[in-house]
N, C-alpha and C. Protein backbone atom coordinates (compact mmCIF):
# COMPACT_ATOMS: atom_id res chain seq x y z
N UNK A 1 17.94 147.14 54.06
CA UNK A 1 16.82 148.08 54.16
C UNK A 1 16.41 148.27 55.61
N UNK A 2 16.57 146.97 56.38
CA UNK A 2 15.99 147.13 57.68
C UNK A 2 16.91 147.87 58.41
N UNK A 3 18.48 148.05 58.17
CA UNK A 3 19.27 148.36 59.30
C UNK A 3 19.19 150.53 58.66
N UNK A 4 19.16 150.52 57.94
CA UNK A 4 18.67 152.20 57.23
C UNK A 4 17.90 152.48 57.25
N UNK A 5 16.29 151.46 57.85
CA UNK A 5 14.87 152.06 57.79
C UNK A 5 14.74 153.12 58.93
N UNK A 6 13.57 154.65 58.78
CA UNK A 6 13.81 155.47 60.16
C UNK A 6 13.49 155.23 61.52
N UNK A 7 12.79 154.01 61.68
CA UNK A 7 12.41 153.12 62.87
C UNK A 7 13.57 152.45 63.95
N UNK A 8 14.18 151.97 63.09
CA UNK A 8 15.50 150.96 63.79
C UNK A 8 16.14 151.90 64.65
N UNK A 9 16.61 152.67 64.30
CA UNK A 9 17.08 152.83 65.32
C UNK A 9 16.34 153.20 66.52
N UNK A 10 15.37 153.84 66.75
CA UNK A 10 14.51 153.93 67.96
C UNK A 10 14.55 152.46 68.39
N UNK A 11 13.72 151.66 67.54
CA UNK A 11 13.98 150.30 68.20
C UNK A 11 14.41 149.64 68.58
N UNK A 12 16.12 149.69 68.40
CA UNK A 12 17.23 148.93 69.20
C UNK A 12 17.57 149.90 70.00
N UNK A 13 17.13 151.09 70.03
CA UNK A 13 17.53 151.49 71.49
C UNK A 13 16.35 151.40 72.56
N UNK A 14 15.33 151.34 72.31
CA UNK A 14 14.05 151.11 72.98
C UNK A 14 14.36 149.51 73.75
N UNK A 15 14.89 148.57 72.75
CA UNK A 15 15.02 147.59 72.80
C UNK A 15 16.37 147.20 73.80
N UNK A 16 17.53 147.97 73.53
CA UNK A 16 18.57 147.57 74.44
C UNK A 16 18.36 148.67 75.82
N UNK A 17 17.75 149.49 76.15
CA UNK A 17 17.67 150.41 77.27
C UNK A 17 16.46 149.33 78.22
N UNK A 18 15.65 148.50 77.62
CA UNK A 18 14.68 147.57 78.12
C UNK A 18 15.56 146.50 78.86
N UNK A 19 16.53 145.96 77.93
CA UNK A 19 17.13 144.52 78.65
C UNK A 19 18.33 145.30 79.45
N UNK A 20 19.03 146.28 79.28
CA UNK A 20 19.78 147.34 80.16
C UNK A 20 19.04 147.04 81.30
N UNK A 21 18.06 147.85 82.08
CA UNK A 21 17.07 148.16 82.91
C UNK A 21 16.75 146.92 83.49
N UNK A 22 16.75 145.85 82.85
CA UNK A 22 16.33 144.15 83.43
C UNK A 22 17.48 144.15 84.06
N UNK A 23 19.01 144.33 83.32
CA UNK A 23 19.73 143.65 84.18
C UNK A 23 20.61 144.04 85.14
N UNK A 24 19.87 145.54 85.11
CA UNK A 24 20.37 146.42 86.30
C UNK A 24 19.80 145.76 87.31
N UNK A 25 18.43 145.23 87.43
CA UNK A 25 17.22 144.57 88.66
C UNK A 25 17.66 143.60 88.89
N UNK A 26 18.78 142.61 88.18
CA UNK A 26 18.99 141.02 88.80
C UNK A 26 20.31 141.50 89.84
N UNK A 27 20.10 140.64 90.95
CA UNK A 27 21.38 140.61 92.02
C UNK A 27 22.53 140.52 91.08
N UNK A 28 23.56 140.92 91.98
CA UNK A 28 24.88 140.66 91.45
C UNK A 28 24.96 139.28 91.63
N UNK A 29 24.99 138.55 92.77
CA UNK A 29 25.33 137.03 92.61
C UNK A 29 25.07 136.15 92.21
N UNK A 30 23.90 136.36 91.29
CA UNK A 30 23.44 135.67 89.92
C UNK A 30 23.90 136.04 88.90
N UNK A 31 24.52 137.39 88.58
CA UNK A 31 25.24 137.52 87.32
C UNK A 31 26.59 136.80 87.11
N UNK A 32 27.29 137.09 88.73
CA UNK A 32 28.42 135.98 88.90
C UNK A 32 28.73 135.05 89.42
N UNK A 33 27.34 134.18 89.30
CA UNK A 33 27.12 132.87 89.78
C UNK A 33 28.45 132.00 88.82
N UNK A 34 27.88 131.83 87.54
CA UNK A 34 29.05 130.82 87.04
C UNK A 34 30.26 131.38 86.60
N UNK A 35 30.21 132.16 87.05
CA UNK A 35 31.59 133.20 86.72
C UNK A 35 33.40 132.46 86.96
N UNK A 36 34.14 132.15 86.42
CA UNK A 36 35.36 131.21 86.79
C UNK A 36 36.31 132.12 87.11
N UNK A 37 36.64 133.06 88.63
CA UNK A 37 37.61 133.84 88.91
C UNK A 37 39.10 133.45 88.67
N UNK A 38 39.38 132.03 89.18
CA UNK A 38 40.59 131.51 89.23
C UNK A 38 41.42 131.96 87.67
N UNK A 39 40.33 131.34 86.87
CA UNK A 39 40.84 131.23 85.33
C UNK A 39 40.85 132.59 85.20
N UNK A 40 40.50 133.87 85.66
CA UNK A 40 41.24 134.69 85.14
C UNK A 40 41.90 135.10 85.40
N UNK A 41 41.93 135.18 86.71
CA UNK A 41 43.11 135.61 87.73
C UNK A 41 44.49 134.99 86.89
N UNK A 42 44.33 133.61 86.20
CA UNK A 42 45.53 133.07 85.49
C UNK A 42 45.76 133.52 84.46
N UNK A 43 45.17 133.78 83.92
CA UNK A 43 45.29 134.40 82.22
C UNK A 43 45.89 136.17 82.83
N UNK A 44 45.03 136.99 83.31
CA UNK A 44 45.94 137.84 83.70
C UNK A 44 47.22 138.16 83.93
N UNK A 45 47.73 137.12 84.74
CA UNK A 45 48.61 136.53 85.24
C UNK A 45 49.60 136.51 84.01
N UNK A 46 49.32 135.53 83.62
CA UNK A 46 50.17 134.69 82.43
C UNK A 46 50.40 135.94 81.30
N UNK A 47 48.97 137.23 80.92
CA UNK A 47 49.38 137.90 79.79
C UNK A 47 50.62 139.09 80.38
N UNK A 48 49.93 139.36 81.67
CA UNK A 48 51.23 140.50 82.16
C UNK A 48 52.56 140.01 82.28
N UNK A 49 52.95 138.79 82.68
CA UNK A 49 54.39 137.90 81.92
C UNK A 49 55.02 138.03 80.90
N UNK A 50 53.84 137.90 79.93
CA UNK A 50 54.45 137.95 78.69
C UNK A 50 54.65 139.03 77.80
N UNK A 51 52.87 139.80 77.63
CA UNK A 51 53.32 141.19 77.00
C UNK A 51 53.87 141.84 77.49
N UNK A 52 54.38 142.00 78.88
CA UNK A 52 54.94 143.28 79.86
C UNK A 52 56.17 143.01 80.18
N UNK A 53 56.61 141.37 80.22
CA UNK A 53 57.79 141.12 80.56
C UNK A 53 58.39 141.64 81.63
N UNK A 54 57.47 141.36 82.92
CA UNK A 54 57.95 142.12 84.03
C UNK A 54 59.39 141.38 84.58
N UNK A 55 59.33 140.50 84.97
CA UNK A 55 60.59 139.85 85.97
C UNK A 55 61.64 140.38 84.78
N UNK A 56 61.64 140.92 83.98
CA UNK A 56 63.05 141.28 83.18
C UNK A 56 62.74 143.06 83.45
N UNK A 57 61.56 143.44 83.31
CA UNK A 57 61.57 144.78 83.63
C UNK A 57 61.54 144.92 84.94
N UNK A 58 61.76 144.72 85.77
CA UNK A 58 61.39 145.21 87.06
C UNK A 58 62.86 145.02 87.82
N UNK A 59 63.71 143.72 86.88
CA UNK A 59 65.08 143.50 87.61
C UNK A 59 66.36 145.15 86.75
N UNK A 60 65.78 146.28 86.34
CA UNK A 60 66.72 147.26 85.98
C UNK A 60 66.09 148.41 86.97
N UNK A 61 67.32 149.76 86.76
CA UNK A 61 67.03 150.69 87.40
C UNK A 61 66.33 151.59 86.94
N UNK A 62 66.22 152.83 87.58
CA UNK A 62 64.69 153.93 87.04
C UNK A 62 66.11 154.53 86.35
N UNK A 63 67.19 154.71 86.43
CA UNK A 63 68.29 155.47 85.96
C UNK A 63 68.73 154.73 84.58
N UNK A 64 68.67 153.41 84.15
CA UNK A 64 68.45 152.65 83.19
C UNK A 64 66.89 152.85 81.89
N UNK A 65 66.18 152.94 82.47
CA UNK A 65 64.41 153.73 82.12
C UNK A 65 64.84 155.23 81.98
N UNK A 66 65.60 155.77 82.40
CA UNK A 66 65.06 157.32 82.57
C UNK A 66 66.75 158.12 82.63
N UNK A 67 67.43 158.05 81.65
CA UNK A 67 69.08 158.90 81.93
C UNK A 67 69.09 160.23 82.16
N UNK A 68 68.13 160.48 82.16
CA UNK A 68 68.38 161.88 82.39
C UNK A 68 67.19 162.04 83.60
N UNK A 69 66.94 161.17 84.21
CA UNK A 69 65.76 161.35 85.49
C UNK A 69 66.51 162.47 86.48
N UNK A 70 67.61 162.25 87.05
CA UNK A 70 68.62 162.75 87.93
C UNK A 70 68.54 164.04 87.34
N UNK A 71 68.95 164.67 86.40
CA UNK A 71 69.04 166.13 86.46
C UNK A 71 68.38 166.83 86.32
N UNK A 72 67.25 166.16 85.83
CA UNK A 72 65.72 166.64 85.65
C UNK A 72 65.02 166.92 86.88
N UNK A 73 65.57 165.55 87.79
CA UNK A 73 64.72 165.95 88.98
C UNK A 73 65.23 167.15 89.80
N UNK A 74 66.87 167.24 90.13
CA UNK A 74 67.65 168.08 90.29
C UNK A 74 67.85 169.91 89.79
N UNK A 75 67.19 169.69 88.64
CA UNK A 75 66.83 170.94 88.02
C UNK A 75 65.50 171.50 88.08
N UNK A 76 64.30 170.41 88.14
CA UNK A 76 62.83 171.19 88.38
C UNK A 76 62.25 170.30 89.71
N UNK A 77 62.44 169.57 89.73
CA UNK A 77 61.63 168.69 90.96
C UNK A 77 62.30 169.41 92.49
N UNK A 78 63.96 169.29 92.64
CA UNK A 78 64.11 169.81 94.10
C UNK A 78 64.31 170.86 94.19
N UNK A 79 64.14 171.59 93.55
CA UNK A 79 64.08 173.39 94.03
C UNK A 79 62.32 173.52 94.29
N UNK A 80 61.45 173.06 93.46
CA UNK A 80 60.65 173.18 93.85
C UNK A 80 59.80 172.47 95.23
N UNK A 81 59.80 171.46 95.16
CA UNK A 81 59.79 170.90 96.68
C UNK A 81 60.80 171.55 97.94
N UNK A 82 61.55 171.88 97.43
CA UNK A 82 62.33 172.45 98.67
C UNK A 82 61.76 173.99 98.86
N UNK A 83 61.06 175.06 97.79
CA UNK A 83 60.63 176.13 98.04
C UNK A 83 59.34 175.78 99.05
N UNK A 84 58.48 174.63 98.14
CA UNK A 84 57.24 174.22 98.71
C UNK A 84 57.41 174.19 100.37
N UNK A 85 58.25 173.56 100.62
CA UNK A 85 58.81 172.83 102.00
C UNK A 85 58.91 174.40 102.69
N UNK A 86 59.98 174.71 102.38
CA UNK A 86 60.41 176.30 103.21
C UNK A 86 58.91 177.21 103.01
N UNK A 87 58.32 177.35 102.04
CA UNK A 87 57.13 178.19 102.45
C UNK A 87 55.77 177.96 103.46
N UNK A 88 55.81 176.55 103.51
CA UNK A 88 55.22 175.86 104.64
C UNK A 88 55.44 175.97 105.70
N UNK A 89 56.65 176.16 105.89
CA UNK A 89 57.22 176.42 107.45
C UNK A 89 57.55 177.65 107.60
N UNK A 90 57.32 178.35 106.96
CA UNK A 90 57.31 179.89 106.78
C UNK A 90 55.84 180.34 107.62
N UNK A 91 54.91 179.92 106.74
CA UNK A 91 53.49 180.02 107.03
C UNK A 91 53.22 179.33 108.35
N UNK A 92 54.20 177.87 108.86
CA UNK A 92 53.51 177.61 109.89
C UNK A 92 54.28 177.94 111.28
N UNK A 93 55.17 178.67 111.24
CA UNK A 93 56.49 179.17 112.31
C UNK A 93 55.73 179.82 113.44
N UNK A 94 54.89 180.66 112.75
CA UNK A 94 54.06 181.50 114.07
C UNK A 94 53.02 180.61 114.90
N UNK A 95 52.66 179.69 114.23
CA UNK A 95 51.41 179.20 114.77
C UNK A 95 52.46 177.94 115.94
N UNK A 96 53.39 177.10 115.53
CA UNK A 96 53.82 176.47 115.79
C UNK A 96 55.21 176.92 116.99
N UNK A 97 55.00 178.42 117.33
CA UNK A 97 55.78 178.76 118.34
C UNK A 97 54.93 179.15 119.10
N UNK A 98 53.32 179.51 118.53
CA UNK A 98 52.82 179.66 119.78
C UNK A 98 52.01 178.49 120.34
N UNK A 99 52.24 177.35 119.70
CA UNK A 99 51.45 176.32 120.41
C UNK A 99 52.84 175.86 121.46
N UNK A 100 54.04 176.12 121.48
CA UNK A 100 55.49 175.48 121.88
C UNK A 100 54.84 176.45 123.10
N UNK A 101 54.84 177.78 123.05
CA UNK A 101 54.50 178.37 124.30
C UNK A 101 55.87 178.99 125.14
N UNK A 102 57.37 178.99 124.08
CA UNK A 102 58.34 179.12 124.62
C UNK A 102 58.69 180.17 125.62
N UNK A 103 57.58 181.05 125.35
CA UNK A 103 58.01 182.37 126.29
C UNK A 103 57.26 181.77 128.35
N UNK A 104 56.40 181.08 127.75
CA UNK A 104 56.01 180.33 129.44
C UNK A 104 56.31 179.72 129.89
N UNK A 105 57.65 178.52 128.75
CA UNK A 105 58.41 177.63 129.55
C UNK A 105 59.62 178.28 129.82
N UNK A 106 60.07 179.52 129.23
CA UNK A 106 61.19 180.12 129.41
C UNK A 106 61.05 181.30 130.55
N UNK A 107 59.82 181.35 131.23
CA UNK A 107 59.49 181.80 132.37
C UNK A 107 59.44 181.35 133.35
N UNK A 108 58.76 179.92 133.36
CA UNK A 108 58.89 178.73 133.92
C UNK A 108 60.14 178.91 134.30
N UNK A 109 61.13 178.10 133.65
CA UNK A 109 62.57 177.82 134.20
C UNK A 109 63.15 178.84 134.73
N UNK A 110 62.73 179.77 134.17
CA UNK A 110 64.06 181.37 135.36
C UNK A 110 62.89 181.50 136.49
N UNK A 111 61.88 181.43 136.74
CA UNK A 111 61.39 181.28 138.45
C UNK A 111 61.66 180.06 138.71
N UNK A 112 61.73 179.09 138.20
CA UNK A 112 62.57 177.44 138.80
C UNK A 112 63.78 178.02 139.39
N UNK A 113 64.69 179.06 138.99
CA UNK A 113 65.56 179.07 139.93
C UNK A 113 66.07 180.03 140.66
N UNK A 114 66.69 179.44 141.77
CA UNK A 114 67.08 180.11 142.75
C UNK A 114 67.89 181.40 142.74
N UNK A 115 67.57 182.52 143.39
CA UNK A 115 68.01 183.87 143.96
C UNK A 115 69.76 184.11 143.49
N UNK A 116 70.18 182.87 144.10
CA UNK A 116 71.32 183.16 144.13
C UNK A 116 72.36 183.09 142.44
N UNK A 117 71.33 181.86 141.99
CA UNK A 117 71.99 181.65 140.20
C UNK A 117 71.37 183.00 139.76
N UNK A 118 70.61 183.50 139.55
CA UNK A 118 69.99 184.46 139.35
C UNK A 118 70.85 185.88 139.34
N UNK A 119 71.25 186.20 140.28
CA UNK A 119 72.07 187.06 141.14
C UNK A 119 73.54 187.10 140.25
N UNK A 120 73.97 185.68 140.17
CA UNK A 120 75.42 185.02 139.64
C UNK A 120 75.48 185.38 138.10
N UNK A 121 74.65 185.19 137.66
CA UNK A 121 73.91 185.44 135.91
C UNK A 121 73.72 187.27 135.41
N UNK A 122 73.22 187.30 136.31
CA UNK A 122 73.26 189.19 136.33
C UNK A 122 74.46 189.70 136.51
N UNK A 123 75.23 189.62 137.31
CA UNK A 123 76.68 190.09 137.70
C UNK A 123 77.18 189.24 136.63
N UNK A 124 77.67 188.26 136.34
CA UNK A 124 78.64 187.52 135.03
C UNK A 124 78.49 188.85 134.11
N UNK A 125 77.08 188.62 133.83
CA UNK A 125 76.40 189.66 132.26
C UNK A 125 77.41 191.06 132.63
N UNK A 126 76.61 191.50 133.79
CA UNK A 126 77.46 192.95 133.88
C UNK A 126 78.41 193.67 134.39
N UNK A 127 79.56 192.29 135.04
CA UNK A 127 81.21 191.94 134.64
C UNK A 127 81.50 192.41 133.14
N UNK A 128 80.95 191.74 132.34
CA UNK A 128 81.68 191.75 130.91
C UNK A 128 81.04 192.94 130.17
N UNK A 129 79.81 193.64 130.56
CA UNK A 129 79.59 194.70 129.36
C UNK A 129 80.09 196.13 130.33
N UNK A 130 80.62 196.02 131.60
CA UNK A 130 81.63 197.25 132.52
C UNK A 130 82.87 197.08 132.30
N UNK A 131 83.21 195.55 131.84
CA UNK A 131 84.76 195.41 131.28
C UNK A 131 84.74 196.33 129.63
N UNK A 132 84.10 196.00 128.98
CA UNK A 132 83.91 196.30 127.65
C UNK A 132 83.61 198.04 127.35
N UNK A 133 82.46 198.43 128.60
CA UNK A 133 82.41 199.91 128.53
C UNK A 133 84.07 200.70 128.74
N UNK A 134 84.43 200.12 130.11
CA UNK A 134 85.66 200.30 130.48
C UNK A 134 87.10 200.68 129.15
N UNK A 135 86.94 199.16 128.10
CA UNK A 135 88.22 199.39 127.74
C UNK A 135 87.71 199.90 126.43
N UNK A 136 86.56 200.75 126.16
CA UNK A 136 86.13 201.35 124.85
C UNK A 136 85.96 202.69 125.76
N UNK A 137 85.81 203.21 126.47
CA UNK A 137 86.43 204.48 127.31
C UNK A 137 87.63 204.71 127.17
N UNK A 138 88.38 204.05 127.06
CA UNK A 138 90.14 204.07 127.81
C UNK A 138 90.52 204.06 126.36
N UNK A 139 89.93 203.66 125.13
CA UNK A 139 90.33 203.63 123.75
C UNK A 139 89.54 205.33 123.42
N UNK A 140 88.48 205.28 123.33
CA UNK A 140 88.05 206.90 122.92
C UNK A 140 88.63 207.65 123.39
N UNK A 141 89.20 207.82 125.02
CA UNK A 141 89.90 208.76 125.55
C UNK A 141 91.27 209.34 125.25
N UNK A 142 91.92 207.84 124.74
CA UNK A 142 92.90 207.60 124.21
C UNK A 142 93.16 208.89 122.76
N UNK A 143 92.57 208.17 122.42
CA UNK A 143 91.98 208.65 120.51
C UNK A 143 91.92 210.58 120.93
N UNK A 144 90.70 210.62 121.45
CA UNK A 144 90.76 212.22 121.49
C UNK A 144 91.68 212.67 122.48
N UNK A 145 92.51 211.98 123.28
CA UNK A 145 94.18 212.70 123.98
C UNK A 145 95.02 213.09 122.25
N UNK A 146 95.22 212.03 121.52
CA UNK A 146 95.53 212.39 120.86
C UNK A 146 95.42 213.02 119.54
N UNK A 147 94.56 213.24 119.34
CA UNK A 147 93.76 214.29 118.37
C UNK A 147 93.68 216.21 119.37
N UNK A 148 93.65 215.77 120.40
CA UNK A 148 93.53 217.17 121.13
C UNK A 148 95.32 217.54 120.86
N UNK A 149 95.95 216.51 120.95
CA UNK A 149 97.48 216.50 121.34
C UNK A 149 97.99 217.05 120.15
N UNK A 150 97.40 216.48 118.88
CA UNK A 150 97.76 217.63 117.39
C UNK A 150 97.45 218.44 116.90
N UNK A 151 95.84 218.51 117.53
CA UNK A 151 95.43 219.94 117.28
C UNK A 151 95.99 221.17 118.13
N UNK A 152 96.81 220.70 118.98
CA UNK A 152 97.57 221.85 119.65
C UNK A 152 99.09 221.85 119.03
N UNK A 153 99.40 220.87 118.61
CA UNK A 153 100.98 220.94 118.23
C UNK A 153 100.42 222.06 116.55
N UNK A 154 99.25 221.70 116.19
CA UNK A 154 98.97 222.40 114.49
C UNK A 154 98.87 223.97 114.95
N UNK A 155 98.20 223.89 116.16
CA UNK A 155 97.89 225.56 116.39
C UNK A 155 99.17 226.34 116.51
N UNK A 156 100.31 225.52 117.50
CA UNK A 156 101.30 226.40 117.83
C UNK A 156 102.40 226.33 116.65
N UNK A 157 102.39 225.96 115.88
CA UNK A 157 103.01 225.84 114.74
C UNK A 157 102.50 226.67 113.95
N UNK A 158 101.43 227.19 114.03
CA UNK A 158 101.14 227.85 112.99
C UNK A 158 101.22 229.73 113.49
């Protein structure tokens, strides 16, 4: 009757929110004054041994646990980390060439040098694109000698 009467329950909660509230107010180092850490630290100890059976689980592989981990990871894990990866450096390319500053160290070094490398570097360059104009002249010229050369043999033939 007492635990169904409409009172009780107000009263054990009136009643446990009271000793709640007390023992929120006592220090902690009186609650774990006689407290025996060691002993549980051992029992812990001793139950993860046994129900968990670690030193037998822990001596196999994740490929032993998991046969199909490898293609799983291979099929959704590294494409996605590897997009993740490339879009990161996508996003951070601009910021990270202009903190490099390459166009001021690459200014830097061509006034580091001297007139004469300078000079040597320009002429190399435009040695090879007067060789190249040269023998793509001497090929077009070629080409329309002989295209002029049949369009005259077609005319007089005809």
């Amino acid at each position: 009757k007492f635990i169904n009467a409409p009172g009780t329950h107000n009263l054990l909660h009136s009643l446990i929110d009271k000793e709640f509230t007390k023992l929120q107010k006592r220090p902690m180092e009186e609650l774990l004054a006689g407290f025996k850490w060691e002993e549980l630290f051992t029992s812990i100890k001793a139950y993860a041994n046994k129900e968990l059976a670690l030193n037998s689980r822990l001596d196999k592989t994740i490929q032993e646990y998991w046969p199909a981990g490898s293609a799983w990871t291979a099929d959704n894990l590294t494409p996605k980390v590897t997009q993740f990866a490339f879009d990161q450096a996508q996003k951070q390319l601009e910021q990270s060439l202009k903190k490099l500053k390459l166009d001021e160290i690459v200014k830097e070094q061509v006034d580091s040098f001297p007139v004469s490398v300078l000079e040597d570097l320009v002429l190399g360059i435009s040695r090879r694109e007067f060789k190249m104009i040269t023998v793509l002249g001497a090929l077009l010229g070629g080409i329309i000698g002989i295209v002029q050369g049949l369009i005259v043999l077609f005319t007089n033939l005809s």
